[in-house]
Protein backbone atom coordinates (compact mmCIF):
# COMPACT_ATOMS: atom_id res chain seq x y z
CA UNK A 1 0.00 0.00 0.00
CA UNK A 2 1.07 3.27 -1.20
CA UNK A 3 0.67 6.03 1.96
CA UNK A 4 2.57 8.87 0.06
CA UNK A 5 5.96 10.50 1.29
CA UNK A 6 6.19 13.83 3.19
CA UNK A 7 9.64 16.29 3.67
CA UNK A 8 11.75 15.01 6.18
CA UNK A 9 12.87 17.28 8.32
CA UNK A 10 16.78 17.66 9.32
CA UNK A 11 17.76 16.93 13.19
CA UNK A 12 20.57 17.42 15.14
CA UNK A 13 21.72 15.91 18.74
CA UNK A 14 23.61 17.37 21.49
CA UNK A 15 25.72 14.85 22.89
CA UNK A 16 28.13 15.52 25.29
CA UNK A 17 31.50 14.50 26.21
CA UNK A 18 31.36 11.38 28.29
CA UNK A 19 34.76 10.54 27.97
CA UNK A 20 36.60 11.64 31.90
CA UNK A 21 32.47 10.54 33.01
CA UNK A 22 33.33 7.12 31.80
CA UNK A 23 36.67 6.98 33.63
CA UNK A 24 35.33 7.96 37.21
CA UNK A 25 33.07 4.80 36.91
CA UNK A 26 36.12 2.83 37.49
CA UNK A 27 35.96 3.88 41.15
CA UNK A 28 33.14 2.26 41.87
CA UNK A 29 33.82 -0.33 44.17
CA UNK A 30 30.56 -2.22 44.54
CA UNK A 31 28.41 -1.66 41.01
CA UNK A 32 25.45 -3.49 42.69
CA UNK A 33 25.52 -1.57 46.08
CA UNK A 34 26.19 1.34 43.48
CA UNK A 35 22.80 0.42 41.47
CA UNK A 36 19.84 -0.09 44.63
CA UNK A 37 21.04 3.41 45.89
CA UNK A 38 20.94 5.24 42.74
CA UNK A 39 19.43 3.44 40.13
CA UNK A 40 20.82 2.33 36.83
CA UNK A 41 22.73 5.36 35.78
CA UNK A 42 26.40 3.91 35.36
CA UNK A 43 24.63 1.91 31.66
CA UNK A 44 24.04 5.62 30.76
CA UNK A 45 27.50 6.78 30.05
CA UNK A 46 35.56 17.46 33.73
CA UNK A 47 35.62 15.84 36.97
CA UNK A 48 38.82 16.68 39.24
CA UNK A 49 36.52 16.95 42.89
CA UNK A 50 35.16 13.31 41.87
CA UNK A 51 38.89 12.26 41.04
CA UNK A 52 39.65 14.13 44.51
CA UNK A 53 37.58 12.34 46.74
CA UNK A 54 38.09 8.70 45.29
CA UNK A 55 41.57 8.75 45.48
CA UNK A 56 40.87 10.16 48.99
CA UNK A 57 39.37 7.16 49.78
CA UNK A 58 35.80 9.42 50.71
CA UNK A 59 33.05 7.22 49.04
CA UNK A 60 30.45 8.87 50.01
CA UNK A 61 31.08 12.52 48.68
CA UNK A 62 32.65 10.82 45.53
CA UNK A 63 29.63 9.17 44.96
CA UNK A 64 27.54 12.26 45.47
CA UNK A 65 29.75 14.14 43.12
CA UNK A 66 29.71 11.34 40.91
CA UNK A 67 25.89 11.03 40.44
CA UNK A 68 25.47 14.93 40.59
CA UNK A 69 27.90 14.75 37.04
CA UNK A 70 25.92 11.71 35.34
CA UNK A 71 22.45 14.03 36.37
CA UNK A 72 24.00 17.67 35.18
CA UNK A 73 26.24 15.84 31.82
CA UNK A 74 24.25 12.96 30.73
CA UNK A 75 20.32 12.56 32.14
CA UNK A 76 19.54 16.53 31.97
CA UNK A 77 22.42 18.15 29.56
CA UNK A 78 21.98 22.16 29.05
CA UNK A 79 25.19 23.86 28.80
CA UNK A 80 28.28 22.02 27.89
CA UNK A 81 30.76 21.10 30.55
CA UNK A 82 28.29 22.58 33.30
CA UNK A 83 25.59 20.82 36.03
CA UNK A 84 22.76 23.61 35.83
CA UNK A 85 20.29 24.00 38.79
CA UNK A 86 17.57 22.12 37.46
CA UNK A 87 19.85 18.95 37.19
CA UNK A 88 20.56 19.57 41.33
CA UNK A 89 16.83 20.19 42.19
CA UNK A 90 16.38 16.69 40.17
CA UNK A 91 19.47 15.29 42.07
CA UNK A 92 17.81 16.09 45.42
CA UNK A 93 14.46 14.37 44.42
CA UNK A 94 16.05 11.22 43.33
CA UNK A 95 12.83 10.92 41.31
CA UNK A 96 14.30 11.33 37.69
CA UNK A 97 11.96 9.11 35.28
CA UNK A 98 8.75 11.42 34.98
CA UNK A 99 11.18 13.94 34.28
CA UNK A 100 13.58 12.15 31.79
CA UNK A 101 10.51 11.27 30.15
CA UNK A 102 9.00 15.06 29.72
CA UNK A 103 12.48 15.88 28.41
CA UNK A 104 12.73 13.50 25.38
CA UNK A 105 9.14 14.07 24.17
CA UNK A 106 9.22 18.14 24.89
CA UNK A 107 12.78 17.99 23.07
CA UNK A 108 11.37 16.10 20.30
CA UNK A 109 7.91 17.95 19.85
CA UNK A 110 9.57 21.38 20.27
CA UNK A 111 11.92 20.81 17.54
CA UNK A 112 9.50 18.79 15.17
CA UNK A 113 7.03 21.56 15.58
CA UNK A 114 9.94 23.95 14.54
CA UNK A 115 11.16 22.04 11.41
CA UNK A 116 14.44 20.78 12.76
CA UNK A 117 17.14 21.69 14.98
CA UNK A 118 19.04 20.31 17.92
CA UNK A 119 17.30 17.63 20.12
CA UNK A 120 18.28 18.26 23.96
CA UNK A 121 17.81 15.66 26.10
CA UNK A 122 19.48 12.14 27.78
CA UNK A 123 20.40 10.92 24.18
CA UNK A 124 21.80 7.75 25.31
CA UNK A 125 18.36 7.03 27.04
CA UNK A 126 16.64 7.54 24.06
CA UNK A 127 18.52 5.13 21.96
CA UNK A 128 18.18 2.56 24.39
CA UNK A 129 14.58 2.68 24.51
CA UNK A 130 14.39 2.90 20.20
CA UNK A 131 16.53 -0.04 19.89
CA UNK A 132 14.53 -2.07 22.73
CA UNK A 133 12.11 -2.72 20.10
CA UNK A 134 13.81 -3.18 16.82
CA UNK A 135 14.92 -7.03 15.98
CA UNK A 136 17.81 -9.02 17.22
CA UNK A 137 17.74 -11.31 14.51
CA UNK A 138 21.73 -11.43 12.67
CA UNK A 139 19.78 -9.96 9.31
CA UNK A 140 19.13 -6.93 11.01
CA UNK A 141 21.78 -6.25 13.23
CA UNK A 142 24.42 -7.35 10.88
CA UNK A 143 23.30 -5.65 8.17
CA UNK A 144 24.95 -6.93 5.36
CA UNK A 145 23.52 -5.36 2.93
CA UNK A 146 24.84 -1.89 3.98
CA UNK A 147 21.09 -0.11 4.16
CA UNK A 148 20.72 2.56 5.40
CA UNK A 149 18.40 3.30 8.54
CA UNK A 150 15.42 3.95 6.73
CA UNK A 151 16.16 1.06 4.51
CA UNK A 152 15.74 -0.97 7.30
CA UNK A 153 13.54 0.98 9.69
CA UNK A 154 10.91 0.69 6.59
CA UNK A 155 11.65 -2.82 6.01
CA UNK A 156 10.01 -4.15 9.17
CA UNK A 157 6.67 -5.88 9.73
CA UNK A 158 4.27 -6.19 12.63
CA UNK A 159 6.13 -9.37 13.39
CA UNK A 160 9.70 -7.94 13.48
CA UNK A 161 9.21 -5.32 16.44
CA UNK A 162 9.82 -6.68 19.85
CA UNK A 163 6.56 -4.94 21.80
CA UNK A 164 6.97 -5.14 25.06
CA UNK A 165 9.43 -7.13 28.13
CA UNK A 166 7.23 -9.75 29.22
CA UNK A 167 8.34 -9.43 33.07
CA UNK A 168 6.63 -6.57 33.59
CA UNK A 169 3.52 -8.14 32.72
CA UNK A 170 2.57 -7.83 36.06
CA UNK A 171 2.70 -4.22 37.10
CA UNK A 172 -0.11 -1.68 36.81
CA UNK A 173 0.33 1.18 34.87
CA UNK A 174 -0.32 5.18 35.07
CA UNK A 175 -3.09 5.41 33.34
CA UNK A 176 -3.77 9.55 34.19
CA UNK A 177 -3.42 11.71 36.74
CA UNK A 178 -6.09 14.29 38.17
CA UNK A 179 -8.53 15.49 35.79
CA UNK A 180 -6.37 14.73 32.94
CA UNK A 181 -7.19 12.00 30.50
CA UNK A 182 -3.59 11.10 29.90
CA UNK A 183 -0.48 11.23 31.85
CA UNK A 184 1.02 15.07 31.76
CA UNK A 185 4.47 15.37 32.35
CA UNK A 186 7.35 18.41 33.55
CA UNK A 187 10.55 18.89 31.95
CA UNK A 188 13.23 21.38 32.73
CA UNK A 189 11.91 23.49 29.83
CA UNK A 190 7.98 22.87 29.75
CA UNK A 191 5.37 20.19 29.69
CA UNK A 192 3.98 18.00 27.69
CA UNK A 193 1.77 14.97 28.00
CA UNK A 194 1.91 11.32 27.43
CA UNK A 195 -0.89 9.34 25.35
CA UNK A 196 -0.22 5.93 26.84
CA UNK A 197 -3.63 4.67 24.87
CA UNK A 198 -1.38 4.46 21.82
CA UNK A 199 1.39 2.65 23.64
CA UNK A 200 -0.15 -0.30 25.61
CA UNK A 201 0.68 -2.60 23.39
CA UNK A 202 4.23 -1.70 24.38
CA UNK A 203 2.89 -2.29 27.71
CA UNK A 204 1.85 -6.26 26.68
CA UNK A 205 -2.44 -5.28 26.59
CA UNK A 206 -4.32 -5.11 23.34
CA UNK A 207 -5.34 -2.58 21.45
CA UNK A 208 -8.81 -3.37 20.38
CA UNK A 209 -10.27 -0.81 18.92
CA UNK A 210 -9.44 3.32 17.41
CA UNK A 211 -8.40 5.40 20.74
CA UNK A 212 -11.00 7.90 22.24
CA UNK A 213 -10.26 11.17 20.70
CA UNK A 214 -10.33 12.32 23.96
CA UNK A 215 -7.64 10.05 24.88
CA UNK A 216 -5.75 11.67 22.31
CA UNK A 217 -6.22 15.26 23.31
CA UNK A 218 -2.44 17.14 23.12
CA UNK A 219 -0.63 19.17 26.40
CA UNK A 220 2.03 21.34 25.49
CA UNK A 221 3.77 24.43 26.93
CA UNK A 222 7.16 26.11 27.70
CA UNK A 223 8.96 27.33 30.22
CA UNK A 224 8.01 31.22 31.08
CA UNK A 225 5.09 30.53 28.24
CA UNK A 226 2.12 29.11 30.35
CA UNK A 227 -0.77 31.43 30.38
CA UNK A 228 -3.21 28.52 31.13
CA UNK A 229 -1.15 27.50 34.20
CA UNK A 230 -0.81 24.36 32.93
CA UNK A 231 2.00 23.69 35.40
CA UNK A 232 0.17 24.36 38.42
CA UNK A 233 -2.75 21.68 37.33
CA UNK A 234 -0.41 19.11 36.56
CA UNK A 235 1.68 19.48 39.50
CA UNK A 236 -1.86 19.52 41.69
CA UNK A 237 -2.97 16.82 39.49
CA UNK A 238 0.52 14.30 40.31
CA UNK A 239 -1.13 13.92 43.94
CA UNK A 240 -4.09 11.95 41.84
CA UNK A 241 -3.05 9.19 40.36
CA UNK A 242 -4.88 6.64 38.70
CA UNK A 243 -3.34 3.28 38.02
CA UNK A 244 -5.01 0.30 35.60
CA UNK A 245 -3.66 -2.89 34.82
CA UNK A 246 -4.98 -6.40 33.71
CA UNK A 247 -8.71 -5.95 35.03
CA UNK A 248 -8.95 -3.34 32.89
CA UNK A 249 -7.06 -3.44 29.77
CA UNK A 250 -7.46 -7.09 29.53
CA UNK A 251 -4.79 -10.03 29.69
CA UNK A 252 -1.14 -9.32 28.04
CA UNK A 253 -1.39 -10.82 24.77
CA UNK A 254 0.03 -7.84 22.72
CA UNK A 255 -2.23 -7.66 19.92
CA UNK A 256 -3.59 -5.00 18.00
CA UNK A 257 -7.32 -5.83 16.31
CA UNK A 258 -8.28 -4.67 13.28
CA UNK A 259 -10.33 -1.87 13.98
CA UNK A 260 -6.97 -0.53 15.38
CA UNK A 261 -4.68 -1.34 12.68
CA UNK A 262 -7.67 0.17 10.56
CA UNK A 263 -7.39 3.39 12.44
CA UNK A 264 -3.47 3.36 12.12
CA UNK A 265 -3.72 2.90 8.40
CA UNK A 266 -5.38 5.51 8.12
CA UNK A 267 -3.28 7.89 10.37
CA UNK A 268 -0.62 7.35 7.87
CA UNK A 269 -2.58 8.02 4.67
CA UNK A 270 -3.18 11.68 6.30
CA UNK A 271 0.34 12.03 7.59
CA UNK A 272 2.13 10.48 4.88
CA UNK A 273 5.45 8.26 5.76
CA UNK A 274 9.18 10.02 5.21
CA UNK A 275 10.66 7.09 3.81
CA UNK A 276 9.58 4.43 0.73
CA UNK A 277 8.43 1.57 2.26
CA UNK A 278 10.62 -1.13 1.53
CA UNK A 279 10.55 -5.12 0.61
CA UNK A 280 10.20 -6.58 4.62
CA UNK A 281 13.61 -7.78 5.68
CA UNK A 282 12.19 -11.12 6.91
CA UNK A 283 11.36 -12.08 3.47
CA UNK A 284 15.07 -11.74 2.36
CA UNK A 285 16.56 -15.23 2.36
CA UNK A 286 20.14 -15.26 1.25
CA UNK A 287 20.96 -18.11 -0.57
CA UNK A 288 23.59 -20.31 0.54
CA UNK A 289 26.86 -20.47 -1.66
CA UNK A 290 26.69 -23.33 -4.28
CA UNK A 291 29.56 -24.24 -6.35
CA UNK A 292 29.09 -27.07 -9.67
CA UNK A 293 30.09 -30.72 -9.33
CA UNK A 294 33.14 -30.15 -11.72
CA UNK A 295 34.07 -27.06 -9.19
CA UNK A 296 33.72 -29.52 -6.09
CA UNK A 297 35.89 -32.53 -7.85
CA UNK A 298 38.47 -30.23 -8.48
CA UNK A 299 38.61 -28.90 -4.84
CA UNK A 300 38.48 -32.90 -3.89
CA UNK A 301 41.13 -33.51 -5.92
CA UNK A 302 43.10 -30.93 -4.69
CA UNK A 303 42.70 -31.18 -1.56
CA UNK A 304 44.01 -35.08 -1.42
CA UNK A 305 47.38 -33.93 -3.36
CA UNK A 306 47.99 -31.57 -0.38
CA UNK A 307 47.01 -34.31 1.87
């Protein structure tokens, strides 16, 4: 099916020096003891006070120091080289997922709504999380066919993604907070919201049928640009949370019914795709090599002289 192609638009990251970050990891002396009190920052990689204090033997401010860098250089980077204050406040709270969250989607909304530009935000999380989905299968990640990323981005099928990680199968999930419909979040820079009713299937439940426009409804402001006080509702709105799991979204089967795929088909007829869609990667079989009987003597042959 033809959906038509649309201008893509030209992005840029900011991705900061990691390098002296990376080093100071080596002083960790206990990575698990390291991971229950601060999370799993270390898997997301100038520091002379960190240095300072580890060589001093003083764990505990090196490890403060430490954490305060991977915050300020690589969760929340703003100005090269520096930790600004909202990376501290974040620090203190020790609460940096709703944020890290608002950051990537703000970041990528802001500059898609702009026509390009420079993506800020924890680029290293955001990869992870892309390429938790794609294939594992050698085809793909070998690539031996030298395609590009769109080549095989447009290659894949409904079969190829990998949806969702079935041990959290389990846990119940924010479905929306106050008297929002969706799930609002805060950056550094502004808000934005989260429409989890197109992502559930990354969460292992079904999608059955087209979302609630309602659902869908968009949140978006920035900072020093909020003349509906949108921050003040969300942040009154956090201390309501409502949480839905199996009960109500059904059992973990990650499927998506037709009258969804429907809807999604017809999404991308109005929007148009940026790329050609290509021939699906799974249906590529390479052929093993073959060589003719007289080819195979002669090898035989040869192969008993050198014997």
């Amino acid at each position: 099916m033809d959906y038509g192609r649309r201008n893509t638009k030209k992005y840029s990251f900011r991705c900061p020096d990691l390098k002296e970050l990376r080093k100071l990891s080596s002083f960790v002396l206990d990575a698990l003891d390291f991971k229950q009190r601060h999370g799993k920052i270390l898997s997301i990689l100038s520091a002379d006070e960190a240095t300072t204090f580890a060589q001093a033997g003083s764990v505990d401010a090196f490890e403060a120091i430490f954490v305060l860098l991977i915050y300020g250089l690589a969760l929340f980077p703003n100005i090269d080289g520096f930790v600004d204050v909202n990376a501290i406040r974040l620090f203190l709270i020790r609460n940096p997922v709703p944020t890290l969250l608002g950051e990537m989607y703000f970041s990528l909304h802001l500059r898609n709504s702009k026509g390009g530009g420079t993506i800020v935000c924890c680029i290293p999380l955001m990869y992870k999380r892309f390429i938790s989905h794609l294939p594992q299968t050698p085809a793909f990640v070998e690539n031996k066919q030298c395609l590009r990323w769109s080549q095989r981005l447009m290659s894949l099928t409904n079969d190829d993604i990998d949806w969702y990680d079935p041990s959290l199968s389990s846990l119940e999930i924010i479905d929306s907070y106050g008297e929002f419909s969706n799930v609002p979040l805060i950056g550094t820079q502004g808000g934005i919201n989260y429409n989890h009713a197109l992502a559930r299937r990354q969460l292992g439940f079904p999608l059955r049928d087209n979302p609630n426009n309602m659902l869908l409804e968009g949140l978006f402001y920035q900072k020093d640009k909020d003349p509906q006080h949108l921050k003040q509702k969300i942040v009154h709105a956090w201390h309501n949370v409502h949480r839905k799991g199996r009960s109500e979204f059904g059992p973990c089967n990650c499927v998506a019914l037709e009258a969804y795929t429907l809807w999604v088909k017809k999404k991308a007829m109005e929007l148009k795709m940026p790329y050609p869609c290509e021939r699906p990667m799974s249906m590529v079989v390479v052929e093993p090599l073959t060589l003719p009987n007289q080819d195979v003597e002669e090898l035989e042959d040869a192969l008993i002289k050198i014997k």
